[in-house]
N, C-alpha and C. Protein backbone atom coordinates (compact mmCIF):
# COMPACT_ATOMS: atom_id res chain seq x y z
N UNK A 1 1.62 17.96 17.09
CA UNK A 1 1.24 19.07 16.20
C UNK A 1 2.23 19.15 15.04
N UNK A 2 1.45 19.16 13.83
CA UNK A 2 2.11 19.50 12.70
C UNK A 2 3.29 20.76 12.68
N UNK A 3 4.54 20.98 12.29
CA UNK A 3 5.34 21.58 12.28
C UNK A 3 4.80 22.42 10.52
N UNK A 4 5.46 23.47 10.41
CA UNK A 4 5.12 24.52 9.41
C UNK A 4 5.91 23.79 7.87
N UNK A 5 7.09 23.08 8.34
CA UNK A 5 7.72 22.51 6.75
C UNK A 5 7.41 21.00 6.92
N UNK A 6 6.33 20.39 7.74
CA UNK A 6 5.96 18.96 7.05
C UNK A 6 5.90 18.68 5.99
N UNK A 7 5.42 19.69 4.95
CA UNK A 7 5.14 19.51 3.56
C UNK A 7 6.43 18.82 2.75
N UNK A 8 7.49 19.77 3.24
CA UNK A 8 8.71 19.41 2.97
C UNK A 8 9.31 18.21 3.79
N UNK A 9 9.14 17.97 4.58
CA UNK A 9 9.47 16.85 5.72
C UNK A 9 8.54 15.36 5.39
N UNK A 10 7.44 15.77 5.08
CA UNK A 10 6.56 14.84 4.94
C UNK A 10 7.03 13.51 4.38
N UNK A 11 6.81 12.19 5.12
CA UNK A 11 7.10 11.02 4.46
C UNK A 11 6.38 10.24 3.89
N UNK A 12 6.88 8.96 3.44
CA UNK A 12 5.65 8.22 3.18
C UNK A 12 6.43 6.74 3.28
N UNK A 13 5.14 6.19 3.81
CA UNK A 13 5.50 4.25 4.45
C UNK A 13 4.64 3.90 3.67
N UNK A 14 5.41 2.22 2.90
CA UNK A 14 5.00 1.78 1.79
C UNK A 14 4.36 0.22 2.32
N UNK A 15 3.24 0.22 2.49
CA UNK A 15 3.10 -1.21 2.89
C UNK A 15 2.65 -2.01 2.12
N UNK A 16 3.46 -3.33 1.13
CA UNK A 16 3.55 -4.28 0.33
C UNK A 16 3.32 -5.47 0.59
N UNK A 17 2.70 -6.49 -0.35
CA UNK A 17 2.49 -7.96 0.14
C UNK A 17 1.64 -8.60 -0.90
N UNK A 18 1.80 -9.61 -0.99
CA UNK A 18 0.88 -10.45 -1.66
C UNK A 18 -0.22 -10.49 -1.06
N UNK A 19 -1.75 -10.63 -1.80
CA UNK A 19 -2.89 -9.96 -1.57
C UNK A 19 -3.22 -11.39 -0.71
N UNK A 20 -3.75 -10.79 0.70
CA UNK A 20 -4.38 -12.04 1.81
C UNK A 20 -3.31 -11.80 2.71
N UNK A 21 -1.64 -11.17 2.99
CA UNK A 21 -0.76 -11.19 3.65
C UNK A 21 -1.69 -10.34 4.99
N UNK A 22 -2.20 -9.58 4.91
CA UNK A 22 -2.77 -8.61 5.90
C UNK A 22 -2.02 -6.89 6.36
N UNK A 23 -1.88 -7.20 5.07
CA UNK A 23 -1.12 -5.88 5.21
C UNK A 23 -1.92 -4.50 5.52
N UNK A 24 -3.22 -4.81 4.71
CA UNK A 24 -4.38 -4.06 4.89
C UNK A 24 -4.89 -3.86 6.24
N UNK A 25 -4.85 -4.91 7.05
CA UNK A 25 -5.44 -4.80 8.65
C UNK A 25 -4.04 -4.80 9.22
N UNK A 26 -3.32 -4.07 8.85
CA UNK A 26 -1.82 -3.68 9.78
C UNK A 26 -2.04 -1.77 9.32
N UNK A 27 -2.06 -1.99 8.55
CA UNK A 27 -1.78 -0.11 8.15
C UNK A 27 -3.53 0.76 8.38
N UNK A 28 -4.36 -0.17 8.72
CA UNK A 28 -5.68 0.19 9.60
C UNK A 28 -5.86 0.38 10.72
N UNK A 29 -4.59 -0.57 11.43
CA UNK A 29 -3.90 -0.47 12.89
C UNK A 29 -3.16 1.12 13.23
N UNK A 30 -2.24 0.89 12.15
CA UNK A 30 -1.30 2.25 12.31
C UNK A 30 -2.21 3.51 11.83
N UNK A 31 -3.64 3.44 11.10
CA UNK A 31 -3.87 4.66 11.03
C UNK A 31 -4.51 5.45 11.87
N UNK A 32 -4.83 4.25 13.18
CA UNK A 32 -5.45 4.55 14.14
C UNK A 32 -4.83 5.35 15.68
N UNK A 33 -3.39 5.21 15.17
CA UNK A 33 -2.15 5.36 16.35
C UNK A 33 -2.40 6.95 15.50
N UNK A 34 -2.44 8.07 16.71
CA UNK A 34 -2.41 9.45 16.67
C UNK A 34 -0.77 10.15 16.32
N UNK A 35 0.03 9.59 17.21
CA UNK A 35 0.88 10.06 17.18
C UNK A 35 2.25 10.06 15.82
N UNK A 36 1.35 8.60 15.26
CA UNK A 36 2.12 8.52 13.95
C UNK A 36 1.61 9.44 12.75
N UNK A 37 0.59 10.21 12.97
CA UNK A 37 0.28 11.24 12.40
C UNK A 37 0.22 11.03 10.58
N UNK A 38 -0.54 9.71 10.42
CA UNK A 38 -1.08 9.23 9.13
C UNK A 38 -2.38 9.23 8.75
N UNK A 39 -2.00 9.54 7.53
CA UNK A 39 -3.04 9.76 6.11
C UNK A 39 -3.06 8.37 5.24
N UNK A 40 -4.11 7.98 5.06
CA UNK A 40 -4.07 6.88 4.02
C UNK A 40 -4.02 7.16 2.11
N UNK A 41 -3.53 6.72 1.87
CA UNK A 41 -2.88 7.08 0.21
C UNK A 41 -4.76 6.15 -0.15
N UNK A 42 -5.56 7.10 -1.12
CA UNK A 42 -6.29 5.62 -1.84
C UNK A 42 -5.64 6.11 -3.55
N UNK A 43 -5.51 4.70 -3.82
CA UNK A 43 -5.29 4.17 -4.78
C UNK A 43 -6.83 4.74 -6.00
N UNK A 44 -5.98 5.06 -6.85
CA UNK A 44 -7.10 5.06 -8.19
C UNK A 44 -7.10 3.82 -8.78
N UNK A 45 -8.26 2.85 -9.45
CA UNK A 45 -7.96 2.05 -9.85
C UNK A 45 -9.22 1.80 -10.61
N UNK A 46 -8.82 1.27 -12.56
CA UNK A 46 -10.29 1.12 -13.43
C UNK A 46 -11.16 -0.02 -13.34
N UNK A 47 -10.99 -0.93 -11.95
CA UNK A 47 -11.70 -2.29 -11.80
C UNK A 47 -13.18 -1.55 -11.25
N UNK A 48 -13.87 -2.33 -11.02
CA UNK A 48 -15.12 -2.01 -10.58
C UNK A 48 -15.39 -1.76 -9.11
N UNK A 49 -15.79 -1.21 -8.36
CA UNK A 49 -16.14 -1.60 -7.14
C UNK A 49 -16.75 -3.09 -6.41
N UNK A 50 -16.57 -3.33 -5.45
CA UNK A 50 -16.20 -4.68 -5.14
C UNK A 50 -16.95 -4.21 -3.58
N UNK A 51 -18.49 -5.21 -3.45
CA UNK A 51 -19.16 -5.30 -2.21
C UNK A 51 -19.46 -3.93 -1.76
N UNK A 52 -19.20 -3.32 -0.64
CA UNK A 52 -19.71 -1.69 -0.48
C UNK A 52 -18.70 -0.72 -0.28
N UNK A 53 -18.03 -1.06 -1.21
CA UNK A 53 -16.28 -0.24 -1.59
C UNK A 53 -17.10 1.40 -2.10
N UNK A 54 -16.69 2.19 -1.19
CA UNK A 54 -16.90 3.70 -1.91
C UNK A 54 -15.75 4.18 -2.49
N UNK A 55 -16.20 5.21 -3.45
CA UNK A 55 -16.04 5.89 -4.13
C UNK A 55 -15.03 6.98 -3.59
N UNK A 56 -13.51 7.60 -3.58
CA UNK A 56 -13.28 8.15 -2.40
C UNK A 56 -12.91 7.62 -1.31
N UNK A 57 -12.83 6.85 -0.76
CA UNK A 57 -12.84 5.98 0.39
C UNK A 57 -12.26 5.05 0.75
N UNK A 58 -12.54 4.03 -0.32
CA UNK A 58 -11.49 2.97 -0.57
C UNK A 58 -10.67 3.10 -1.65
N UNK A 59 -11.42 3.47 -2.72
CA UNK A 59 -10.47 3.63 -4.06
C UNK A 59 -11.23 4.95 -4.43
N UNK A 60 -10.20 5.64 -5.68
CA UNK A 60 -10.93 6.23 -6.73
C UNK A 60 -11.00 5.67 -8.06
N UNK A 61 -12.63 5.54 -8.25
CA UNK A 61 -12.78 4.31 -9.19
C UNK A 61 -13.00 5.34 -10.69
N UNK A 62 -11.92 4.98 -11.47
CA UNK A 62 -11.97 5.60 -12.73
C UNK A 62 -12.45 4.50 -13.85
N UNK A 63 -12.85 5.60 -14.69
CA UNK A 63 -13.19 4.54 -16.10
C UNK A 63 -12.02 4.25 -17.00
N UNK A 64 -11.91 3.01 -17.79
CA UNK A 64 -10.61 2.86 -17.95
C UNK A 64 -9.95 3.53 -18.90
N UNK A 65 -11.19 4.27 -19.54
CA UNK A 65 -10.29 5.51 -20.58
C UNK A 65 -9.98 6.92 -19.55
N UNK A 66 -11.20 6.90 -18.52
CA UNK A 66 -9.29 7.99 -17.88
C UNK A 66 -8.60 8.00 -16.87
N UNK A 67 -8.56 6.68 -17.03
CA UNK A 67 -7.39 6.12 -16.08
C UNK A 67 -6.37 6.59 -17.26
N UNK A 68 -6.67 6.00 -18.61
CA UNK A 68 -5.43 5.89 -19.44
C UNK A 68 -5.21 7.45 -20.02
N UNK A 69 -6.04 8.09 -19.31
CA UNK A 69 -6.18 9.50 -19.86
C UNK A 69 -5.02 10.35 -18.60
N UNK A 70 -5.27 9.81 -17.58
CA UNK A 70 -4.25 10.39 -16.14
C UNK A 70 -2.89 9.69 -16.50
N UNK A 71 -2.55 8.68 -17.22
CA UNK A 71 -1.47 8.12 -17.19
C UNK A 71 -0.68 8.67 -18.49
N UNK A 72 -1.46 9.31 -19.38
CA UNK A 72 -0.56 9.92 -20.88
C UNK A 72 -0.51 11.77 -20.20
N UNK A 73 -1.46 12.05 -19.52
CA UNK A 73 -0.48 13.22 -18.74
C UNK A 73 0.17 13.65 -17.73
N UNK A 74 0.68 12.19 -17.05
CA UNK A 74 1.69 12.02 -16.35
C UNK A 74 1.25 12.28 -14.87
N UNK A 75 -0.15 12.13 -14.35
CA UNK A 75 -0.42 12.24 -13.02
C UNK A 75 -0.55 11.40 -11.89
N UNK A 76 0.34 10.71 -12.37
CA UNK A 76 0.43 9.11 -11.31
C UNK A 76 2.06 9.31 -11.34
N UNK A 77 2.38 9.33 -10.01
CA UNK A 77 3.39 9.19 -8.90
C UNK A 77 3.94 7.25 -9.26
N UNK A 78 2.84 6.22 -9.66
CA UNK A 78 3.21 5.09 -9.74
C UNK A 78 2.10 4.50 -10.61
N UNK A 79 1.99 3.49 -11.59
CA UNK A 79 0.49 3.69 -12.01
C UNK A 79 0.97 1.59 -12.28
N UNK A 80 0.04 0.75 -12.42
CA UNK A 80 0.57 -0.73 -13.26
C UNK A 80 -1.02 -1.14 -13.41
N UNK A 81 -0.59 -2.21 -14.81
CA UNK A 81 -1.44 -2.66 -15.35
C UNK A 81 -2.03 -3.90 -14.37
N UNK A 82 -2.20 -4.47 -13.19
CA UNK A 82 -2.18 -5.64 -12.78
C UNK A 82 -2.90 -7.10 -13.39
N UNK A 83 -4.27 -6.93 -13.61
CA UNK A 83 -4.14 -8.18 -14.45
C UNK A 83 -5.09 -7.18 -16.54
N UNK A 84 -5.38 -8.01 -16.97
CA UNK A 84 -5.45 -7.24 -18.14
C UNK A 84 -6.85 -5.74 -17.88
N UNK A 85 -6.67 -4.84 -18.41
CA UNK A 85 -7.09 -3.86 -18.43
C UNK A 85 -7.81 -3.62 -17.07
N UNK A 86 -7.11 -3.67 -16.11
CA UNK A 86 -7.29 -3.53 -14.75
C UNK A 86 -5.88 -3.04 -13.97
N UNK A 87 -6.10 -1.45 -14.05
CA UNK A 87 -5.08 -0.98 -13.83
C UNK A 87 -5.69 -0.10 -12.33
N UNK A 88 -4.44 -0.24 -11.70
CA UNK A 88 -4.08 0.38 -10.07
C UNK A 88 -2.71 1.78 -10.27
N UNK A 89 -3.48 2.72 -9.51
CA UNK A 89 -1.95 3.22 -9.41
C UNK A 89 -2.23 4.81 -8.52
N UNK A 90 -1.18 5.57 -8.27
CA UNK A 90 -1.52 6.58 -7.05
C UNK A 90 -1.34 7.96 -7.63
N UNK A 91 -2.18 8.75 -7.83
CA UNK A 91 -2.32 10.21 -8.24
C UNK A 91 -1.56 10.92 -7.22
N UNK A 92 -0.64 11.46 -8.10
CA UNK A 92 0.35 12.81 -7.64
C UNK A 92 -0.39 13.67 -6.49
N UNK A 93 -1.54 14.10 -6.94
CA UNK A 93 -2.46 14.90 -6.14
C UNK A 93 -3.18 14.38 -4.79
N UNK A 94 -2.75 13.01 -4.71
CA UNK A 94 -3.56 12.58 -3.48
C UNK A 94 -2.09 12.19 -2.62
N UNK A 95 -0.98 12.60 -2.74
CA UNK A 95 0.21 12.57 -2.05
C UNK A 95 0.15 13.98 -1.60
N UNK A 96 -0.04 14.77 -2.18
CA UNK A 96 0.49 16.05 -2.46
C UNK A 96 -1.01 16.59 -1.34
N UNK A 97 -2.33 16.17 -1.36
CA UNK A 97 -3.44 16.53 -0.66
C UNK A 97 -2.75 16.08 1.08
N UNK A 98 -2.26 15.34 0.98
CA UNK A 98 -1.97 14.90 2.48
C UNK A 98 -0.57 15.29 2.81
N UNK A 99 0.18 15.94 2.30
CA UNK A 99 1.92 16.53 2.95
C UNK A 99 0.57 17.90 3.22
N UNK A 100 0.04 18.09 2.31
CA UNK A 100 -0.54 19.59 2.77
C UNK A 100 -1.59 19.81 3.80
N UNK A 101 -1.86 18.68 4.12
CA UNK A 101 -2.56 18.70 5.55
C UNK A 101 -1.37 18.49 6.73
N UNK A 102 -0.19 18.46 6.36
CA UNK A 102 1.08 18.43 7.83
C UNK A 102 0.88 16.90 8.17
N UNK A 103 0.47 15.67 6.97
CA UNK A 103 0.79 14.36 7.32
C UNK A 103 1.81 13.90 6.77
N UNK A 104 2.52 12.73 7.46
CA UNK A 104 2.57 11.47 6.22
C UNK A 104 1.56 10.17 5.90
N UNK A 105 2.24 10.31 4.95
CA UNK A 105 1.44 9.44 3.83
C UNK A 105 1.43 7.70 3.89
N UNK A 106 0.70 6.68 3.77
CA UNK A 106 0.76 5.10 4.67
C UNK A 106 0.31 4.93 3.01
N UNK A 107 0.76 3.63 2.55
CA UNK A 107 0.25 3.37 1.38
C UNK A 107 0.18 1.93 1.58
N UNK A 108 -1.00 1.11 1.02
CA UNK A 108 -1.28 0.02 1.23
C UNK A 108 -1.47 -0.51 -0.16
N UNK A 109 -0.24 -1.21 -1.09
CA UNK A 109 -0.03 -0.82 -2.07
C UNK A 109 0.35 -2.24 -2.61
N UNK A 110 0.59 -2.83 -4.31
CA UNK A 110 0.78 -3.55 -4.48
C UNK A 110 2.63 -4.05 -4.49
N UNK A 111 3.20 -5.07 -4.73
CA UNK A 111 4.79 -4.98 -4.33
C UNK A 111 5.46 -4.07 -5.46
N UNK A 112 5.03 -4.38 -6.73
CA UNK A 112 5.75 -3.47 -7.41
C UNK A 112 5.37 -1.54 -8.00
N UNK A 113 4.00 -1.50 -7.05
CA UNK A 113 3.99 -0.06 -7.14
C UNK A 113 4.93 0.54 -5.81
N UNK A 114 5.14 -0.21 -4.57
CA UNK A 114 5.44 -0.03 -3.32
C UNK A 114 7.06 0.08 -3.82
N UNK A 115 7.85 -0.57 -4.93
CA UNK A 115 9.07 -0.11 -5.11
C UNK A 115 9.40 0.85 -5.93
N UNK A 116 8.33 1.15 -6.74
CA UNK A 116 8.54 2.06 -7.63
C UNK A 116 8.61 3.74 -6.48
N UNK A 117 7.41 3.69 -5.30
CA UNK A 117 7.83 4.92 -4.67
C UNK A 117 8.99 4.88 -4.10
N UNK A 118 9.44 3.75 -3.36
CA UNK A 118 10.59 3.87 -2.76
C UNK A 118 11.98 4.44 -3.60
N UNK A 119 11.78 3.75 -5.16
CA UNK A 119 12.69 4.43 -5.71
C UNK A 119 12.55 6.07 -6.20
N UNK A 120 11.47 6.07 -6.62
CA UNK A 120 11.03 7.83 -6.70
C UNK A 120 11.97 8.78 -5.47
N UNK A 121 11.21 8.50 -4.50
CA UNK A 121 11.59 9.06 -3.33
C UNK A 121 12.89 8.35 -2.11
N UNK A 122 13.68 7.97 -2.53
CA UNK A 122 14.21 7.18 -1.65
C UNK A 122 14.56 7.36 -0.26
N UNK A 123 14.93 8.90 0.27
CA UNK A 123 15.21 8.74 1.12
C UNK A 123 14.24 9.33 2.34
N UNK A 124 13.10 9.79 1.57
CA UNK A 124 11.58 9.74 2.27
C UNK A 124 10.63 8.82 2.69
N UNK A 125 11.06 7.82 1.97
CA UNK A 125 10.01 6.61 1.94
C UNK A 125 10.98 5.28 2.77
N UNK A 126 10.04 4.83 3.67
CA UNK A 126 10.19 3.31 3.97
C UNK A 126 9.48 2.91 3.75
N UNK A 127 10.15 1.67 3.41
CA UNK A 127 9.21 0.54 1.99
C UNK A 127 9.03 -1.02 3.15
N UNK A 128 8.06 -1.43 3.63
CA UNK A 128 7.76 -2.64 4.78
C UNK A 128 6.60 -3.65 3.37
N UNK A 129 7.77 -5.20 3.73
CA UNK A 129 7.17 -5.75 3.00
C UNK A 129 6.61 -7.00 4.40
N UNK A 130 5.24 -7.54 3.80
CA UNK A 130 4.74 -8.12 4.76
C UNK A 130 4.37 -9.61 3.81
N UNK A 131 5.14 -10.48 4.63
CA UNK A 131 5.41 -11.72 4.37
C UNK A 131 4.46 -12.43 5.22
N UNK A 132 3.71 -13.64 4.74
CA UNK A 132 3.00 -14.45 5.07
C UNK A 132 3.71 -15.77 5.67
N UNK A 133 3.07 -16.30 6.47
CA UNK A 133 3.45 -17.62 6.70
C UNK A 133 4.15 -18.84 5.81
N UNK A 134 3.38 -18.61 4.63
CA UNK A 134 3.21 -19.39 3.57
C UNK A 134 2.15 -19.09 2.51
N UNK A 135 2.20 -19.95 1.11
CA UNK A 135 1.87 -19.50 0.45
C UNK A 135 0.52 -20.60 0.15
N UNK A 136 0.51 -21.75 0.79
CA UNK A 136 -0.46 -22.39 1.28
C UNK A 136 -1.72 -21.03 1.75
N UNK A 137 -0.98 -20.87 3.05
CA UNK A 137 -1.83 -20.20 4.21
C UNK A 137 -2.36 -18.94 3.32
N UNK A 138 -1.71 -18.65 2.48
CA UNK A 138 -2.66 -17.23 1.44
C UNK A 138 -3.83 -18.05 1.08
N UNK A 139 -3.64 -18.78 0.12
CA UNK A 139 -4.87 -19.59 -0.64
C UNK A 139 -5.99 -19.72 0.46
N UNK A 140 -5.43 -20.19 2.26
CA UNK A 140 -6.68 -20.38 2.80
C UNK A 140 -7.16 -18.87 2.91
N UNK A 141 -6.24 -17.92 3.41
CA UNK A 141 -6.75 -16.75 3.63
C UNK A 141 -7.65 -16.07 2.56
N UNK A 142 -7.23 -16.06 1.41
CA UNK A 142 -8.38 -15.52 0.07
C UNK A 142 -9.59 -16.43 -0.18
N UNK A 143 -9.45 -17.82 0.12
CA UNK A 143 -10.57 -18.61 -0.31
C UNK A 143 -11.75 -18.20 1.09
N UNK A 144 -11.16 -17.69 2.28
CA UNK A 144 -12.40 -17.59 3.36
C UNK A 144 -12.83 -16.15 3.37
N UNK A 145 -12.18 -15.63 2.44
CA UNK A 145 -12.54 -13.87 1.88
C UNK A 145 -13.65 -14.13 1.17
N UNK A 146 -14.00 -15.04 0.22
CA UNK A 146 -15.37 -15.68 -0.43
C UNK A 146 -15.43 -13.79 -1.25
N UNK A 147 -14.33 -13.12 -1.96
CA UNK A 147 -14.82 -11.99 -2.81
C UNK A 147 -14.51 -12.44 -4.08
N UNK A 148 -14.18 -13.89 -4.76
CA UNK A 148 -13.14 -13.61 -5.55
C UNK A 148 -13.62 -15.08 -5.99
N UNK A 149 -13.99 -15.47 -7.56
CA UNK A 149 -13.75 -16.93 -7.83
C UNK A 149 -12.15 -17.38 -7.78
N UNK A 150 -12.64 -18.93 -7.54
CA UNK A 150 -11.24 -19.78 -7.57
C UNK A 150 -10.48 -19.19 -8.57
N UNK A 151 -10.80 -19.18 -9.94
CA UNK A 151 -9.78 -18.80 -11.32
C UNK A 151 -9.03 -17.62 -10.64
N UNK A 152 -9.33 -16.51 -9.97
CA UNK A 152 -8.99 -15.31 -9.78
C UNK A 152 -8.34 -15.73 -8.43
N UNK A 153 -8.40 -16.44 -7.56
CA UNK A 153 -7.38 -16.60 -6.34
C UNK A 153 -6.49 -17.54 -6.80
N UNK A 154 -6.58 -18.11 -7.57
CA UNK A 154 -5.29 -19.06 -8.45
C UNK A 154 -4.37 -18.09 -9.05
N UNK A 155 -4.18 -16.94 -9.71
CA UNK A 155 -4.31 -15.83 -10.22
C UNK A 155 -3.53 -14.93 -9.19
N UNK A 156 -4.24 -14.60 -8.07
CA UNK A 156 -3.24 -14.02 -7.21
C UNK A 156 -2.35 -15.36 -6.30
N UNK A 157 -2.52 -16.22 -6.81
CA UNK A 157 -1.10 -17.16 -5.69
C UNK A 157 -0.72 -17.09 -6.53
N UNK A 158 -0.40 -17.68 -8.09
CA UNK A 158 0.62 -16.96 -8.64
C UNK A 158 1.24 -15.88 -8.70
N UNK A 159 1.19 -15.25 -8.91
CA UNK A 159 1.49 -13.90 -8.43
C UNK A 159 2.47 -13.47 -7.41
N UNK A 160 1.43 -14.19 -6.02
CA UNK A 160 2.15 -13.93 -4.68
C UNK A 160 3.78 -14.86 -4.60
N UNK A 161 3.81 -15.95 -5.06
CA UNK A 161 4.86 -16.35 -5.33
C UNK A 161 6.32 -15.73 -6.44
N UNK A 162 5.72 -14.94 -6.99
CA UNK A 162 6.93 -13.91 -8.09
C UNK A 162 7.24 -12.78 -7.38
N UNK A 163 5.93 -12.38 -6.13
CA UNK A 163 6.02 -11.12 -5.29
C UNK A 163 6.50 -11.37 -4.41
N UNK A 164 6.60 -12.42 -3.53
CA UNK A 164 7.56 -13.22 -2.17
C UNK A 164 9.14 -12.83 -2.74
N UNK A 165 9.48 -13.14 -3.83
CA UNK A 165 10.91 -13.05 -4.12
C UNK A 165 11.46 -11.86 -4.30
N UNK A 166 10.55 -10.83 -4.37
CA UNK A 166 10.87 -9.51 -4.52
C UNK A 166 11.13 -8.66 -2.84
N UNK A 167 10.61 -9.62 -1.58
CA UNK A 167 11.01 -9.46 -0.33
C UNK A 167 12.24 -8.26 -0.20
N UNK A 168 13.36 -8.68 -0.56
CA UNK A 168 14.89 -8.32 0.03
C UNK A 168 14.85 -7.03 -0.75
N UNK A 169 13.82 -6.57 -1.61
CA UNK A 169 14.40 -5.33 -2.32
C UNK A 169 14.06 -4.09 -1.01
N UNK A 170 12.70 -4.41 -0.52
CA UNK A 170 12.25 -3.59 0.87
C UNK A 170 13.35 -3.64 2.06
N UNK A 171 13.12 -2.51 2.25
CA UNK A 171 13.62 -1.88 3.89
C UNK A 171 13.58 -2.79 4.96
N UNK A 172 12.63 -3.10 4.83
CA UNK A 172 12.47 -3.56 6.44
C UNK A 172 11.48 -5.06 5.56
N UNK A 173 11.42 -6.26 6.83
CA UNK A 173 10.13 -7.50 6.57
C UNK A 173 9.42 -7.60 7.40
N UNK A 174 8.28 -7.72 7.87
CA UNK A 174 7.35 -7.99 8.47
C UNK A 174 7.06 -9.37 8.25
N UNK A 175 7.59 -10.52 9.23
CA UNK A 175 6.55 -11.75 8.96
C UNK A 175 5.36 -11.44 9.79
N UNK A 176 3.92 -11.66 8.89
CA UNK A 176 2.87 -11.71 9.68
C UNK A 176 2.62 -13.42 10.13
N UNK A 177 3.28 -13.79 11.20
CA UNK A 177 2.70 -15.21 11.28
C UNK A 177 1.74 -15.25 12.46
N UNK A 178 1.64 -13.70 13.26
CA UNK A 178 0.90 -13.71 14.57
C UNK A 178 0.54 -12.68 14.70
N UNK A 179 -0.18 -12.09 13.99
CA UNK A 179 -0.89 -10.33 13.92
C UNK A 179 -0.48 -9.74 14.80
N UNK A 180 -0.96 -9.93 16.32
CA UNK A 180 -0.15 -9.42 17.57
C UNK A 180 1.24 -8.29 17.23
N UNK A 181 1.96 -9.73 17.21
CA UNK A 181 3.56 -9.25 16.98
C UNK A 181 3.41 -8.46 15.86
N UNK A 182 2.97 -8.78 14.85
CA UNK A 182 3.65 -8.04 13.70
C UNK A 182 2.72 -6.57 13.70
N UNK A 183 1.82 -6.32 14.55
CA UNK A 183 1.19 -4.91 14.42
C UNK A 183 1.90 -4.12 15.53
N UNK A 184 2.63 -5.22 16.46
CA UNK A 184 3.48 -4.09 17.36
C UNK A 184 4.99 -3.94 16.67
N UNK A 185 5.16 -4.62 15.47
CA UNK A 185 6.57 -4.59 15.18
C UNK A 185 6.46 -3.26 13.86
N UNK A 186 5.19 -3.62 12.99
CA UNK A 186 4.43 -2.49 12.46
C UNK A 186 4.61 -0.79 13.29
N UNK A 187 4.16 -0.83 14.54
CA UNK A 187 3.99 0.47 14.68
C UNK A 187 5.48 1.00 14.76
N UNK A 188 6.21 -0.27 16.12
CA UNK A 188 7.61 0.39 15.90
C UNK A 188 8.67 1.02 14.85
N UNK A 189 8.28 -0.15 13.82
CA UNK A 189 9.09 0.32 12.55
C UNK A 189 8.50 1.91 12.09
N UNK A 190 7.15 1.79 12.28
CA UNK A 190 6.77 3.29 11.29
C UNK A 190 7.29 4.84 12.52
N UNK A 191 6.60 4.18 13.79
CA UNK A 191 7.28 5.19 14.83
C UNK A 191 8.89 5.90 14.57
N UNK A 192 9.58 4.66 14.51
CA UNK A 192 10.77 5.10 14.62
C UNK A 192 10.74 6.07 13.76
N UNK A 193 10.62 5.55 12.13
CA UNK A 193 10.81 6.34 11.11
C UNK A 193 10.12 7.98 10.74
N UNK A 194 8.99 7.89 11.08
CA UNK A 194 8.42 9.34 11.59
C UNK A 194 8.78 10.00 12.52
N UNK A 195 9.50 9.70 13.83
CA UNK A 195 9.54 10.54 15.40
C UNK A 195 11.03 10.15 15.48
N UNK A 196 11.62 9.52 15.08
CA UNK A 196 13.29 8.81 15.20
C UNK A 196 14.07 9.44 14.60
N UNK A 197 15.22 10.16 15.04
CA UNK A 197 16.13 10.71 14.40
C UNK A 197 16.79 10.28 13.50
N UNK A 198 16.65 9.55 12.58
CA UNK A 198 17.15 9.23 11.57
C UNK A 198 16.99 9.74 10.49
N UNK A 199 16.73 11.38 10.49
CA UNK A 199 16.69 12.59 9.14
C UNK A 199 18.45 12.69 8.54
């Protein structure tokens, strides 16, 4: 049971990775564990919806003039351009909707919005970066996702390789080389940090 100053207590776990790492089916894991008492952060973002992505749900899908309209009056907590006029980023108000329900907050986020909260908030936030096998093993993982032409998964392995090196700035690493392990090493890390005396 929620305590009366969660709001104030309230944390938030940053989960980072190059896109195909599985970071997404780790923090789907943890939102399912009760006791870790998580809310999922969605991301606003001006790309289009993608297969039967709702509205609300998965993202909040803005148009890209007000996306750029939330970002000149300052209502993004973290906001980035990722590839050209395809911008991602997390509304103040959808942090602020979930401390006020007596949660914390799970963000499934890109690497450099995932440091930007950690630095915002530093000593609220753990920042878990989730490392892949390899950067081979991404390419197979996005190419059997079949959402995305080749040009655009060429696109994110670049990428994932400038975002691998950014590893050591996070808290904690997650290698995912065996889902298993890394969703029980997942819960521990977030357990501790929510229920673990380490205030």
């Amino acid at each position: 049971m929620a305590d009366n100053n969660t709001r104030e207590q309230g944390k938030l776990i940053v989960f980072s990775a190059p896109s195909g790492s599985g970071k997404t089916t780790i923090v789907r894991h943890l939102l399912g564990i009760e006791k870790l008492n998580l809310e999922f952060s969605i991301s606003a973002t001006s790309r289009a919806p993608r297969g039967n992505e709702t509205d609300g749900k998965d993202y909040y899908f803005l148009s890209l003039k007000d996306f750029k309209t939330h970002i000149k009056d300052g209502d993004f907590l973290e906001w980035e351009e990722v590839y050209r006029d395809n911008f991602y980023g997390t509304l103040k108000s959808e942090v602020e909707r979930i401390w006020a329900l007596g949660k914390h907050v799970i963000f499934d986020i890109d690497v450099a919005g995932g440091l930007r909260i950690k630095k915002k908030f530093p000593e609220r936030t753990l920042a878990v970066f989730v490392k892949p096998p390899s950067v081979d093993e991404l390419k197979i993982r996005l190419k059997k996702r079949k959402t995305e032409p080749e040009d655009k998964i060429n696109m994110r392995i670049a990428k994932a390789s400038v975002e691998l090196a950014t590893a050591p700035q996070f808290d904690r690493i997650i290698k995912n080389y065996d889902l298993a392990t890394a969703l029980k090493e997942a819960e521990e890390l977030v357990d501790d940090f929510v229920n673990g005396h380490n205030d």
